[in-house]
Each structure stands twice: as structure tokens, then as C-alpha cells.
Protein backbone atom coordinates (compact mmCIF):
# COMPACT_ATOMS: atom_id res chain seq x y z
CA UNK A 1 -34.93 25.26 23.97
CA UNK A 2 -31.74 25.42 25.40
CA UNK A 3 -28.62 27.21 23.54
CA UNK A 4 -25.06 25.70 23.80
CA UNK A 5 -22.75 27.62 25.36
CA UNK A 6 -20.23 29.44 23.19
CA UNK A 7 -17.17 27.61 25.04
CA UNK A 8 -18.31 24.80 24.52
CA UNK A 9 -15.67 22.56 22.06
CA UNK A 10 -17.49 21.30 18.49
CA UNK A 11 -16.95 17.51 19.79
CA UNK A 12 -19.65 18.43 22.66
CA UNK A 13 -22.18 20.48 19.92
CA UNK A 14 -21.83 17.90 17.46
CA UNK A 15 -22.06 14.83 18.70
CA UNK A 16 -24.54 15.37 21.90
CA UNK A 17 -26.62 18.30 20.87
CA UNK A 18 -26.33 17.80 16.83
CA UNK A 19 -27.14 14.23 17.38
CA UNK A 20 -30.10 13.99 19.61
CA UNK A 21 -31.78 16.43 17.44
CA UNK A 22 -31.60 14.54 14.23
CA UNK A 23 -32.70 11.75 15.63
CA UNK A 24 -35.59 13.08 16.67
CA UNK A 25 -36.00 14.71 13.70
CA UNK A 26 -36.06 11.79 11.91
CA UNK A 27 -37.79 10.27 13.97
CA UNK A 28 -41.14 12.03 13.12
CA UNK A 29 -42.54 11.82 9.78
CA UNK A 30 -43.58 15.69 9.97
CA UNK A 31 -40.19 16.73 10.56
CA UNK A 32 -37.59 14.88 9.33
CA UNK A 33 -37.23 17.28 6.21
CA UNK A 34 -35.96 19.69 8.86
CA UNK A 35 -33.08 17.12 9.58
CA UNK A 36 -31.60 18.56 6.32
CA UNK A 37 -31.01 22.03 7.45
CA UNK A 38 -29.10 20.16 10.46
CA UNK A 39 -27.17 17.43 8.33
CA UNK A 40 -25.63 20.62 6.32
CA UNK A 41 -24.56 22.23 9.80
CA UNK A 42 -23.07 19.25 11.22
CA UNK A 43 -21.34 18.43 8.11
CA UNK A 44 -19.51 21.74 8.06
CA UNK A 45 -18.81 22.06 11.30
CA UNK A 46 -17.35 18.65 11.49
CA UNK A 47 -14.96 19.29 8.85
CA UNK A 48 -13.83 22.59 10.24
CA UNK A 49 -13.33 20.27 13.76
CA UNK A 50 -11.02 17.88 11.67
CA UNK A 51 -9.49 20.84 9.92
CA UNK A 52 -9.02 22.73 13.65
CA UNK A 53 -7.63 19.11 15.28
CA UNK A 54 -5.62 18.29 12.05
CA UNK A 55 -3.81 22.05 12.58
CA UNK A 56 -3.56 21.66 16.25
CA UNK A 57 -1.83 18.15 16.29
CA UNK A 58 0.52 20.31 13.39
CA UNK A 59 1.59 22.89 15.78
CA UNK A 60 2.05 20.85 18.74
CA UNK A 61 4.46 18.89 16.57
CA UNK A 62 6.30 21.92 15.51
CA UNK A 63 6.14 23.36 19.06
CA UNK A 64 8.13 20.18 20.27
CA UNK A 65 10.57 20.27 17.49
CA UNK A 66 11.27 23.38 17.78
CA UNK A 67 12.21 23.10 21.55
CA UNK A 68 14.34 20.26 20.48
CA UNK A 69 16.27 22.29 17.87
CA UNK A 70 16.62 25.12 20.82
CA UNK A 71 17.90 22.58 23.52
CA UNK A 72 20.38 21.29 21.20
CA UNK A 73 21.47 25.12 19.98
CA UNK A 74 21.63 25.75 24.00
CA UNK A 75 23.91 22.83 24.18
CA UNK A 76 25.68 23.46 21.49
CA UNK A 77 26.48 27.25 22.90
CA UNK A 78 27.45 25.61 26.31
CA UNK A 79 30.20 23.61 24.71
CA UNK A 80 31.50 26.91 22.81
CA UNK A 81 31.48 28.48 26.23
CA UNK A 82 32.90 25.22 27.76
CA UNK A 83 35.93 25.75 24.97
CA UNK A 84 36.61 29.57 25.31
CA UNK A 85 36.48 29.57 29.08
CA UNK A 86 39.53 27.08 28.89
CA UNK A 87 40.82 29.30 26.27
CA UNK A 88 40.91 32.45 28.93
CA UNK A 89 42.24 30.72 31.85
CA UNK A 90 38.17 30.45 33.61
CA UNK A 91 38.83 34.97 33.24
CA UNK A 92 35.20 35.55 32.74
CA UNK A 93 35.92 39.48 32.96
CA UNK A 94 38.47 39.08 30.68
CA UNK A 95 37.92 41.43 27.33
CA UNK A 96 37.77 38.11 24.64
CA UNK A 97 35.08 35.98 27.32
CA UNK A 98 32.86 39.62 27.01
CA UNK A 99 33.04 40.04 23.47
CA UNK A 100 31.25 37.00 23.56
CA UNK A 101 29.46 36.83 26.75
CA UNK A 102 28.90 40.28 27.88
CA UNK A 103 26.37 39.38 30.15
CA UNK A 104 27.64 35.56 30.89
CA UNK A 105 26.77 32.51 30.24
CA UNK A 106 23.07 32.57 32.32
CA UNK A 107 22.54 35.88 29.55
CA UNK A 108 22.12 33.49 26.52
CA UNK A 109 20.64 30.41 28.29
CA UNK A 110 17.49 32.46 29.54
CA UNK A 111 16.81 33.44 26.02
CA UNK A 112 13.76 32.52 23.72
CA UNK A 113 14.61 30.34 20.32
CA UNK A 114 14.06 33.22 18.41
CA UNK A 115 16.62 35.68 20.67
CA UNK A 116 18.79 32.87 20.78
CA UNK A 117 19.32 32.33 16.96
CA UNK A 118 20.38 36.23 17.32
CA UNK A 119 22.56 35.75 19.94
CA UNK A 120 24.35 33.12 17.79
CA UNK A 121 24.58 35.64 14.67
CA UNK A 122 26.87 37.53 16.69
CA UNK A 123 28.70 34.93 18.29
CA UNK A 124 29.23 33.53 14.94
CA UNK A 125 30.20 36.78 13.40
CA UNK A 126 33.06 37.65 16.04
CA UNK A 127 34.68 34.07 15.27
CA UNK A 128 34.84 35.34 11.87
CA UNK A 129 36.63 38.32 12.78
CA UNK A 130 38.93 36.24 15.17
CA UNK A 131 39.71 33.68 12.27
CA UNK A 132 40.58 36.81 9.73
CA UNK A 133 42.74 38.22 12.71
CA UNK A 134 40.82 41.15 13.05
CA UNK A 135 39.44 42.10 16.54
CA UNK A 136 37.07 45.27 17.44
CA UNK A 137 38.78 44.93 21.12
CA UNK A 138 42.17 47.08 21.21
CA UNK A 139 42.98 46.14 24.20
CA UNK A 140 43.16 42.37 23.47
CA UNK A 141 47.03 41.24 22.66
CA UNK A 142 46.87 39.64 19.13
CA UNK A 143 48.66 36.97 20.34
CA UNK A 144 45.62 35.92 22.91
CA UNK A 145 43.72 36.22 19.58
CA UNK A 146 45.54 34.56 17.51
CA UNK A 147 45.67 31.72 19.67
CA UNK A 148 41.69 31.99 20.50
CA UNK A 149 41.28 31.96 17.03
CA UNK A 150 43.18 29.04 16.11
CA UNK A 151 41.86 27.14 18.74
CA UNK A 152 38.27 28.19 17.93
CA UNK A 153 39.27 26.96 14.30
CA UNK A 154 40.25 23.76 14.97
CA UNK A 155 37.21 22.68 16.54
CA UNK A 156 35.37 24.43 13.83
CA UNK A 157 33.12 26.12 16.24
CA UNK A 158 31.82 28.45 13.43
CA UNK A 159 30.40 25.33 11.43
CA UNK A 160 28.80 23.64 14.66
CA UNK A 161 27.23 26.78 15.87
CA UNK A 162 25.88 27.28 12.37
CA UNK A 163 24.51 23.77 11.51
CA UNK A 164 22.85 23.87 14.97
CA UNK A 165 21.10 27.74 14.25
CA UNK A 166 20.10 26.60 10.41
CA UNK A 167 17.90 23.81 12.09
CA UNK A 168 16.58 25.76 15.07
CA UNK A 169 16.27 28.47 12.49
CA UNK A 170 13.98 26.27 10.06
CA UNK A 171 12.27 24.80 13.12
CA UNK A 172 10.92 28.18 14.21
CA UNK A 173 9.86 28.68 10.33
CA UNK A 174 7.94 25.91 10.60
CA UNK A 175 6.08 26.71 13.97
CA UNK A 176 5.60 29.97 13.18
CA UNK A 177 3.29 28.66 9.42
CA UNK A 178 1.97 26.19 11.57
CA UNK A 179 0.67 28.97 14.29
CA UNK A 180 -0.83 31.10 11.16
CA UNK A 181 -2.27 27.79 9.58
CA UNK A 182 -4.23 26.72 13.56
CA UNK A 183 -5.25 29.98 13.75
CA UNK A 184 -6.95 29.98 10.46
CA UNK A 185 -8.56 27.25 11.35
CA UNK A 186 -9.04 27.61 14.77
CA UNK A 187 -11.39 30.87 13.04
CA UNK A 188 -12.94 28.90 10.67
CA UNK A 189 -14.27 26.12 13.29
CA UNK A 190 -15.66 29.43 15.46
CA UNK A 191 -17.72 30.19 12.34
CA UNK A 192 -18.94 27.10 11.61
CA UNK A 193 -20.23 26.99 15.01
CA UNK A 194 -21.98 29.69 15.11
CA UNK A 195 -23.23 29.07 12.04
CA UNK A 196 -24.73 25.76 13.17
CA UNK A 197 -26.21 27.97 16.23
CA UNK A 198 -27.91 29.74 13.78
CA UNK A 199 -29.35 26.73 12.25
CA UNK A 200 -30.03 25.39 15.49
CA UNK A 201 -32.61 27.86 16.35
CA UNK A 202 -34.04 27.98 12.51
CA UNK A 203 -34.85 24.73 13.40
CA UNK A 204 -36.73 25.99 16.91
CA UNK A 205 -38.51 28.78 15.21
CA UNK A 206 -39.52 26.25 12.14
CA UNK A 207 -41.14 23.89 14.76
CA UNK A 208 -42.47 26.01 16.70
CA UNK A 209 -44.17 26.87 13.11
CA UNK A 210 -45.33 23.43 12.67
CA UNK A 211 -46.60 22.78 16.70
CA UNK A 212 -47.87 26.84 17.88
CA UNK A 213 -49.92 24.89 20.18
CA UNK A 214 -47.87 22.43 21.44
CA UNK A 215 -44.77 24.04 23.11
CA UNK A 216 -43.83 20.82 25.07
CA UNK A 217 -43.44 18.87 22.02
CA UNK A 218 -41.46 21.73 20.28
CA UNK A 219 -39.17 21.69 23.60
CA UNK A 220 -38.82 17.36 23.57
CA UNK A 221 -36.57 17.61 20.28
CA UNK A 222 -33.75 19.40 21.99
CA UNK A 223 -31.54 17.76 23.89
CA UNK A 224 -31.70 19.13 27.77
CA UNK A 225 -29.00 19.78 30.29
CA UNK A 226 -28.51 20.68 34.09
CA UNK A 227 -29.57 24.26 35.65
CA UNK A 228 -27.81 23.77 38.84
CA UNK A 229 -24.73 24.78 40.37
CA UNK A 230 -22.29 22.38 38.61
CA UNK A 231 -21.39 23.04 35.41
CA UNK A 232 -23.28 22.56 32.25
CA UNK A 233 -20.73 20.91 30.46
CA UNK A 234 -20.24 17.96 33.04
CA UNK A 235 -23.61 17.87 34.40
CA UNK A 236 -25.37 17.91 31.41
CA UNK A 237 -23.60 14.75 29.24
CA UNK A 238 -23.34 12.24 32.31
CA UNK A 239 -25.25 9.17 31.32
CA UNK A 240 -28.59 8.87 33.79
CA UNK A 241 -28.68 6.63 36.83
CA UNK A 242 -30.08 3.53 36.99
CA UNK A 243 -31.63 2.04 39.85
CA UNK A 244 -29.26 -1.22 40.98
CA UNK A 245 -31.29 -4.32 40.13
């Protein structure tokens, strides 16, 4: 009798393996009471599969919006550099460009969602202290920042960079439950496989109970697969060759 492989997906177990088996369970009147012990295996794994698939489709979706959220917050941060570059006459050493780039533009853009939504904490915090005319800078004339700050102002940078974060912010949330919530289930499906292994071979030993004499018809219920070179999990499931009429 031949084992399935442990990386082998549930679809492949279930529906080649788990299949050929209760049909020839059923198939003989002296065994198909064993097709029970297989009907409750391939019932639970099957709904750990849909509960694995269900989770996965979950955090692909989350994955993708929460790249969206991030390519619109990089945007978003582009434009706010975009605005204060004009604002220091293209001086990207200049002391009010730093306090918001230090490290330039290319030192946010190369950032993760989750670094960036830091990044724009502080961004958003030092256009607070510009707009209450405070400045932790001394060497920065307050008139350069007071008219950074009223330019900053009136295009309400502070709300744009903030509506743009909250999203990218609740995206991550939401990618983050959904990682927890596949890997849950991604476990669960693992030990519904194995637990089907398990019944797999009860089923072996249990025949081998019935036929102790007859190891070739114990062997015929199982489905078999290739021993050769390729692998097992191509080999094994193409359909036979037929001979061209």
C-alpha cells in the first residue's frame, strides 16, 4: 500500500486517493462497512480544504488591498514632497526639506506599509508643529516657516496625509487577522490530513485482517502511482494511454 506524500495538497488526497478507495470499498460486499471509517476522513478533511481555500482567497484579497492603500499613501507622500520641494527652492539639504526627509525622498519610498504608516506619523506631526509656529530647528528663520506652514495649510496636507494612513492603516489590520485566520486554518487542514493518513492505513491493517492470505487483493484497493524518476505527483494522476484505434 502506498502512503501519500506529506506535500501533497488535500485536493490530490481527497479526490484521487480518498476516492478510488471508497469505491472499491463499496464495491465489495465484505468491505464496504470499512468505507465508513473513510467517508468520516474525507468529510473532515474536505471541510478543513474549504476552510484553508476560503482563508487563503481572504488573505490574498487583503494582501492586494493593502498594496493598494500603500501605493496610494506612496503617492500621496510624493505629492507632499512634490509641494515642499517647491516650497525650499528644489534645497534638498536645506534644514526644513531634512526635518522631513532626512534621508530623501528614495528613504520613505523603499519602505514597507507598516514603516511607512510610521514614517507618516512623523511627517504628520512636524506639520503640526509648523502650523502652531513652533519648530524644533533653530536654525530655520520663522519667516521660511511661517510661510512653509501656511502653504502646507492651505493644501491641507495634514488631512490628505492622514485620510491616506487611516486606510493603509486599517488595510494592514485587516491583512494582518486575515494572516492569523489562514494560518489557523492552514493548521487545521495539516491535521485533518494526517488524520485521514491515519485512517488510511486503519483501513490497510483492517483488510489485511479480513484477506491474511491474500496480499494482492489487500494491495488492489489502493490506488497506485509511479516509482520512477519523475515525480509522484505528476506521474502518478495522468490518465493511462490508450492505444489509437
Amino acid at each position: 500500500m502506498f502512503n501519500p506524500r506529506d506535500h501533497w495538497s488535500s485536493e490530490t488526497i481527497l479526490y484521487t486517493f480518498g476516492i478510488y478507495l471508497d469505491v472499491r470499498l463499496k464495491a465489495d460486499p465484505e468491505t464496504v462497512g470499512l468505507a465508513e471509517i473513510l467517508e468520516k476522513a474525507q468529510s473532515d478533511l474536505g471541510a478543513a480544504n474549504v476552510r484553508e481555500q476560503k482563508a487563503n482567497i481572504a488573505l490574498q484579497a487583503a494582501i492586494a488591498a493593502r498594496d493598494h492603500a500603500d501605493f496610494k499613501m506612496e503617492r500621496v507622500v510624493s505629492k507632499f514632497e512634490d509641494a515642499l520641494s517647491y516650497v525650499v527652492d528644489r534645497e534638498h539639504d536645506s534644514p526644513m526639506y531634512r526635518q522631513f526627509f532626512p534621508n530623501g525622498k528614495s528613504g520613505v519610498s523603499g519602505l514597507t506599509a507598516i514603516h511607512r504608516v510610521g514614517r507618516v506619523k512623523l511627517i504628520e506631526a512636524r506639520l503640526t508643529d509648523l502650523m502652531s509656529g513652533s519648530t524644533t530647528k533653530p536654525d530655520v528663520a520663522s519667516v521660511t516657516v511661517k510661510t512653509v506652514a501656511e502653504t502646507l495649510l492651505a493644501k491641507s496636507w495634514i488631512a490628505r496625509l492622514s485620510d491616506q494612513r487611516l486606510k493603509l492603516e486599517a488595510s494592514i489590520a485587516v491583512w494582518q487577522d486575515s494572516l492569523v485566520a489562514y494560518a489557523n486554518a492552514f493548521r487545521a487542514e495539516v491535521h485533518e490530513r494526517n488524520e485521514w493518513k491515519i485512517a488510511y492505513r486503519l483501513i490497510y491493517a483492517k483488510l489485511l485482517e479480513l484477506y491474511p492470505a491474500d496480499r494482492k487483493k489487500v494491495e488492489s484497493f489502493f490506488r497506485r502511482v509511479s516509482t520512477g524518476k519523475k515525480a509522484a505527483d505528476k506521474a502518478a494522476f495522468e490518465p493511462p494511454k490508450t492505444d489509437a484505434m
